[in-house]
N, C-alpha and C. Protein backbone atom coordinates (compact mmCIF):
# COMPACT_ATOMS: atom_id res chain seq x y z
N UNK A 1 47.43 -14.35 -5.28
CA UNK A 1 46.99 -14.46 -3.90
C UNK A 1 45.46 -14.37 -3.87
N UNK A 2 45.05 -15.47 -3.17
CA UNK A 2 43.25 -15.64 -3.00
C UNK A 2 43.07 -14.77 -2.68
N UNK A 3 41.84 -13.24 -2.58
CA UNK A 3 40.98 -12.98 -2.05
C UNK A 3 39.61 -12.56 -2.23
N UNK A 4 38.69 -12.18 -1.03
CA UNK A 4 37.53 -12.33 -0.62
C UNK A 4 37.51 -10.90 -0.19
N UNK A 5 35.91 -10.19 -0.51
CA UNK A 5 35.54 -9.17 -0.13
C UNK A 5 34.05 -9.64 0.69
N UNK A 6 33.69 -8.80 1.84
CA UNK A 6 32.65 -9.11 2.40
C UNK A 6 32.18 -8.40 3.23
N UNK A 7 30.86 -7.83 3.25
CA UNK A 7 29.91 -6.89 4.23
C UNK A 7 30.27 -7.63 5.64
N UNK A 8 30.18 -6.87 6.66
CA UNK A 8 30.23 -7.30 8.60
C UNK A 8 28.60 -7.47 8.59
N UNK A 9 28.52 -8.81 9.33
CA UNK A 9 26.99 -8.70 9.48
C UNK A 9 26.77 -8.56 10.99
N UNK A 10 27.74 -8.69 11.87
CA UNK A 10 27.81 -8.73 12.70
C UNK A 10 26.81 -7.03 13.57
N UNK A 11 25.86 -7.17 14.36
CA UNK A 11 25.72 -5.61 14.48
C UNK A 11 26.31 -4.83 15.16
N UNK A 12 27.10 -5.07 15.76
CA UNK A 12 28.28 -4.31 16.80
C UNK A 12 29.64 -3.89 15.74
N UNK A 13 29.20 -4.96 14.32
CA UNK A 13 31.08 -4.96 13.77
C UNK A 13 31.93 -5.52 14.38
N UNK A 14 33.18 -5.46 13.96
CA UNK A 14 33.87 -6.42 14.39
C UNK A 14 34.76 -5.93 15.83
N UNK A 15 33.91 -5.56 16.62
CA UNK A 15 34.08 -5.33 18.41
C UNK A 15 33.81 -6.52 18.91
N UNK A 16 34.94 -6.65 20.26
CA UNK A 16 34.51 -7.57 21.08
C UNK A 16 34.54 -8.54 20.69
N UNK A 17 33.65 -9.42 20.82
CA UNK A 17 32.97 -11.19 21.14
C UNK A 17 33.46 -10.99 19.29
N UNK A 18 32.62 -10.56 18.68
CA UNK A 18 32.82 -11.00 17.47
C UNK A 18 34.51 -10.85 16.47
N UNK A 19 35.21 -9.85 16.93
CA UNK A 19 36.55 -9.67 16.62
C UNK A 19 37.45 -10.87 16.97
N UNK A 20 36.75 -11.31 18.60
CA UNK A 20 37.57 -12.24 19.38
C UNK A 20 37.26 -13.72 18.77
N UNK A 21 36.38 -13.79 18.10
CA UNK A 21 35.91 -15.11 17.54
C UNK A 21 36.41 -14.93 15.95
N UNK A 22 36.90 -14.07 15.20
CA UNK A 22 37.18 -14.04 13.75
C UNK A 22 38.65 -14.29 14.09
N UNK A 23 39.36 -13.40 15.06
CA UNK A 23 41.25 -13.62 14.96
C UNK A 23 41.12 -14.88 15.61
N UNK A 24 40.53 -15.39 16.25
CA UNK A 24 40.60 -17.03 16.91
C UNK A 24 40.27 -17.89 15.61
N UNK A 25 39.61 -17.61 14.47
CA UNK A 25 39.42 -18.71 13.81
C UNK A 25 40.68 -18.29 12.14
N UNK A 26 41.25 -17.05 12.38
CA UNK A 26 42.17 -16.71 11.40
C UNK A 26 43.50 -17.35 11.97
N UNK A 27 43.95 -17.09 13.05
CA UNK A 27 45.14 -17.79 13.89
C UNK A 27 44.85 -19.52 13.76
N UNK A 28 43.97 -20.08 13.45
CA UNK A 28 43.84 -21.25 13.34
C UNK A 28 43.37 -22.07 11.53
N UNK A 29 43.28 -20.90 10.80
CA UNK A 29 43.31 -21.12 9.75
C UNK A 29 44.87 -21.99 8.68
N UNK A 30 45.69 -22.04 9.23
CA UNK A 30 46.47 -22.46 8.36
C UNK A 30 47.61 -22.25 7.91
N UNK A 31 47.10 -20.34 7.20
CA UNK A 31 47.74 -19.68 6.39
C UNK A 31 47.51 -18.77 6.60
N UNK A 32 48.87 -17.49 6.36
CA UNK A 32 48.97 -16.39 6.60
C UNK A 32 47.27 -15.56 6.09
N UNK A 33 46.52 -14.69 7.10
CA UNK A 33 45.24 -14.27 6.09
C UNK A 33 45.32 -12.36 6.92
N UNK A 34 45.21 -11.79 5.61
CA UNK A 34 45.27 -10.57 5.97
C UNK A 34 43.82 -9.76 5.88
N UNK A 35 43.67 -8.88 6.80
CA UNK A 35 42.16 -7.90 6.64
C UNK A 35 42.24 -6.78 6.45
N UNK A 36 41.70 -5.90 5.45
CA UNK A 36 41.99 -4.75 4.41
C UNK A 36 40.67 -4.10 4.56
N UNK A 37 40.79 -2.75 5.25
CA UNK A 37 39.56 -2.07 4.98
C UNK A 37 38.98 -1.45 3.80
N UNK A 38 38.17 -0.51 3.49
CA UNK A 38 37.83 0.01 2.43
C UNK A 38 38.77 1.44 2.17
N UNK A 39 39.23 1.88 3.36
CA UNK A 39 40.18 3.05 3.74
C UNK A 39 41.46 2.79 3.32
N UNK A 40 42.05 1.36 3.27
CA UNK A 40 43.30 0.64 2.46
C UNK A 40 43.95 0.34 3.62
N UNK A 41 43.43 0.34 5.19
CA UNK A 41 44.49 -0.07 5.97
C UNK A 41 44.43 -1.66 6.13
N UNK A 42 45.30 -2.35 6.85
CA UNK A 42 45.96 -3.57 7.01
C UNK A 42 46.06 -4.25 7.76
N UNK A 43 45.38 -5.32 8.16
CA UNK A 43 46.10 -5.99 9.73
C UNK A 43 46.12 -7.23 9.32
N UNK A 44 47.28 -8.22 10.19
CA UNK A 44 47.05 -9.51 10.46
C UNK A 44 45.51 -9.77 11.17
N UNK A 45 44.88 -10.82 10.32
CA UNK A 45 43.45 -11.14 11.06
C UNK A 45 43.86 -12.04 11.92
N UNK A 46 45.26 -12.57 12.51
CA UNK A 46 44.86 -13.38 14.04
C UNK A 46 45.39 -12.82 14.46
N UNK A 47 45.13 -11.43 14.56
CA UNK A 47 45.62 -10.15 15.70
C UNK A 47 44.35 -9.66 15.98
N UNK A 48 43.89 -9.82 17.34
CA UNK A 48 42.46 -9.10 18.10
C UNK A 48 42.88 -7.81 18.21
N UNK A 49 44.10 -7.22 18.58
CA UNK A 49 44.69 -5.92 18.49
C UNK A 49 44.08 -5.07 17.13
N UNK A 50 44.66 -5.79 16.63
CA UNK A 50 44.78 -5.47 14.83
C UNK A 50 43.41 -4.87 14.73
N UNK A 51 42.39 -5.85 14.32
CA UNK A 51 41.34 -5.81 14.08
C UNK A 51 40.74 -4.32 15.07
N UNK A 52 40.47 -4.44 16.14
CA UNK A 52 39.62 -3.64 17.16
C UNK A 52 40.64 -2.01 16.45
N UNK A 53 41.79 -2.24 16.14
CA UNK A 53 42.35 -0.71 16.25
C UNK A 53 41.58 -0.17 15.23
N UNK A 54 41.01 -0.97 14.18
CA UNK A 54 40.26 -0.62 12.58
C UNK A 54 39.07 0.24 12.98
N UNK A 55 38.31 -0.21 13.96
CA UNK A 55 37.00 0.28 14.39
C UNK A 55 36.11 -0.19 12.87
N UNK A 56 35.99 -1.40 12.95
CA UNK A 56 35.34 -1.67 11.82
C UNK A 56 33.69 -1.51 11.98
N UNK A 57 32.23 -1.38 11.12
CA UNK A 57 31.48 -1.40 12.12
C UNK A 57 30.42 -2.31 10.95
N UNK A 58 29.41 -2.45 11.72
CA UNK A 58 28.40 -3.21 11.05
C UNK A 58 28.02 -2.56 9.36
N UNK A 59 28.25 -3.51 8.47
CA UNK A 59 27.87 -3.31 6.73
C UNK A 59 29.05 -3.04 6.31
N UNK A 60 30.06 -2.70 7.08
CA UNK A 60 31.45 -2.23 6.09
C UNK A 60 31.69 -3.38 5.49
N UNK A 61 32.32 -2.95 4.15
CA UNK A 61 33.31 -4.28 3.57
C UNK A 61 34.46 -4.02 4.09
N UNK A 62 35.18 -5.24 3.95
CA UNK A 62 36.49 -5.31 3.88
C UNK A 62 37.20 -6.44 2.98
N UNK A 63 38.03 -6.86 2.92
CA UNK A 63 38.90 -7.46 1.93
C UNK A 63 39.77 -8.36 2.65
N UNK A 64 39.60 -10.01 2.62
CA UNK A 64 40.72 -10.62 3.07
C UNK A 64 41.23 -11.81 2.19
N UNK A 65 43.00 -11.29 2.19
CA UNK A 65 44.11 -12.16 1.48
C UNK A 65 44.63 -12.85 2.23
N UNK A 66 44.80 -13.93 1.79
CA UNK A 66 45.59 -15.21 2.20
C UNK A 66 46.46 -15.83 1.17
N UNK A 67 47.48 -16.60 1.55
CA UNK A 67 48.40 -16.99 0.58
C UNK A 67 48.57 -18.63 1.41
N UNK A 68 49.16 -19.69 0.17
CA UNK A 68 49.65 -20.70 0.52
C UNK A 68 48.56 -21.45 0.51
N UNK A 69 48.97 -23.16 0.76
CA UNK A 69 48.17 -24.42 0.93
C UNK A 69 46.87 -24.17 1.50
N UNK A 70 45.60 -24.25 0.82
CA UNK A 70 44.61 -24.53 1.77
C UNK A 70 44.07 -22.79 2.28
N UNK A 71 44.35 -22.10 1.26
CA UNK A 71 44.11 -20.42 0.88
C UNK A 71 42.63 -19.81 0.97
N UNK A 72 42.40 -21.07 -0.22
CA UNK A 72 41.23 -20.45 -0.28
C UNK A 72 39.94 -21.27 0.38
N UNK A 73 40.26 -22.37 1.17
CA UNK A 73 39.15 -22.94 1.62
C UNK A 73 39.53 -22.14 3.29
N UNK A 74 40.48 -21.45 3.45
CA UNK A 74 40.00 -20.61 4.58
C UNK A 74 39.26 -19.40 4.68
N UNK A 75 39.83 -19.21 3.46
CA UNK A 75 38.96 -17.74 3.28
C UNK A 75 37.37 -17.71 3.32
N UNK A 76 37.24 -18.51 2.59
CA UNK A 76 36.16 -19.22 2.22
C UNK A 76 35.22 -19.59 3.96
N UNK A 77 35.88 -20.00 4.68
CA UNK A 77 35.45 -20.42 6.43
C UNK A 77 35.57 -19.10 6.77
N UNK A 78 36.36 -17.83 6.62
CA UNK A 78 36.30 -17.03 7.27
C UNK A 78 35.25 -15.97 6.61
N UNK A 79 34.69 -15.77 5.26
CA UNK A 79 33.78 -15.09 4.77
C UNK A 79 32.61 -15.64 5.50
N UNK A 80 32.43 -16.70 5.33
CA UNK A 80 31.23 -17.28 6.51
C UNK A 80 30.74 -16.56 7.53
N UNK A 81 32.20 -17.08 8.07
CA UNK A 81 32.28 -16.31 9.59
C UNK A 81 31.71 -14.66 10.10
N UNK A 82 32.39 -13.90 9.28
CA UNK A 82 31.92 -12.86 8.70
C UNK A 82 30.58 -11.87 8.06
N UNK A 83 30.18 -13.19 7.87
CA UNK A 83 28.64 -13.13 6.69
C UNK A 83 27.82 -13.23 7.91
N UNK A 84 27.90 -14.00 9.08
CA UNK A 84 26.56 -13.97 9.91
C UNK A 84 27.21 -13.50 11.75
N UNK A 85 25.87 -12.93 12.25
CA UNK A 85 25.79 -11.80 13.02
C UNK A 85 26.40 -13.31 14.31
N UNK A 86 27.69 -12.13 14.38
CA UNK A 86 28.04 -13.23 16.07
C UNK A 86 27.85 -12.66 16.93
N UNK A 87 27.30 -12.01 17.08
CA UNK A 87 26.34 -11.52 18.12
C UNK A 87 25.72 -12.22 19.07
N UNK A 88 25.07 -12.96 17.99
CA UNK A 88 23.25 -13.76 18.34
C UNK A 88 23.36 -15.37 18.56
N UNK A 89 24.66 -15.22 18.41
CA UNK A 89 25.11 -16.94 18.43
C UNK A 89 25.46 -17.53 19.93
């Protein structure tokens, strides 16, 4: 199973606008993709629920797996995603 580790560049973390724009582009990814904190907890990433319950915050890593067709060129769109501040966008 593909995965990707990656700092939040986001400066709020993944609250709000920016949570709401990562499970919108994981729910449209393809393939099942999961988000793993550094603490070992778990969520579906096209769950806005999911995500916000983590209280993730700006610089944390986290860890996301995906499985199936077209795996790793999502992951790959969603480390992106991830990598720059949606904040400011």
């Amino acid at each position: 199973m593909p995965e990707r580790t990656v700092s939040i560049a986001s400066s709020v973390g993944l609250h709000a606008r920016p949570a709401s724009l990562f499970s919108q582009a994981a729910a449209k990814a393809g393939v099942p993709v999961t988000l793993t904190t550094k603490a070992g907890k778990s969520v579906n990433a096209a769950s806005i629920l999911g995500i916000l319950s983590l209280g993730i915050g700006h610089g944390e890593e986290v860890t996301l797996k995906a499985e199936g067709d077209g795996a790793d060129a999502a992951l790959d769109s969603l480390v992106e995603l991830l990598s720059t501040d949606l904040d400011k966008e």
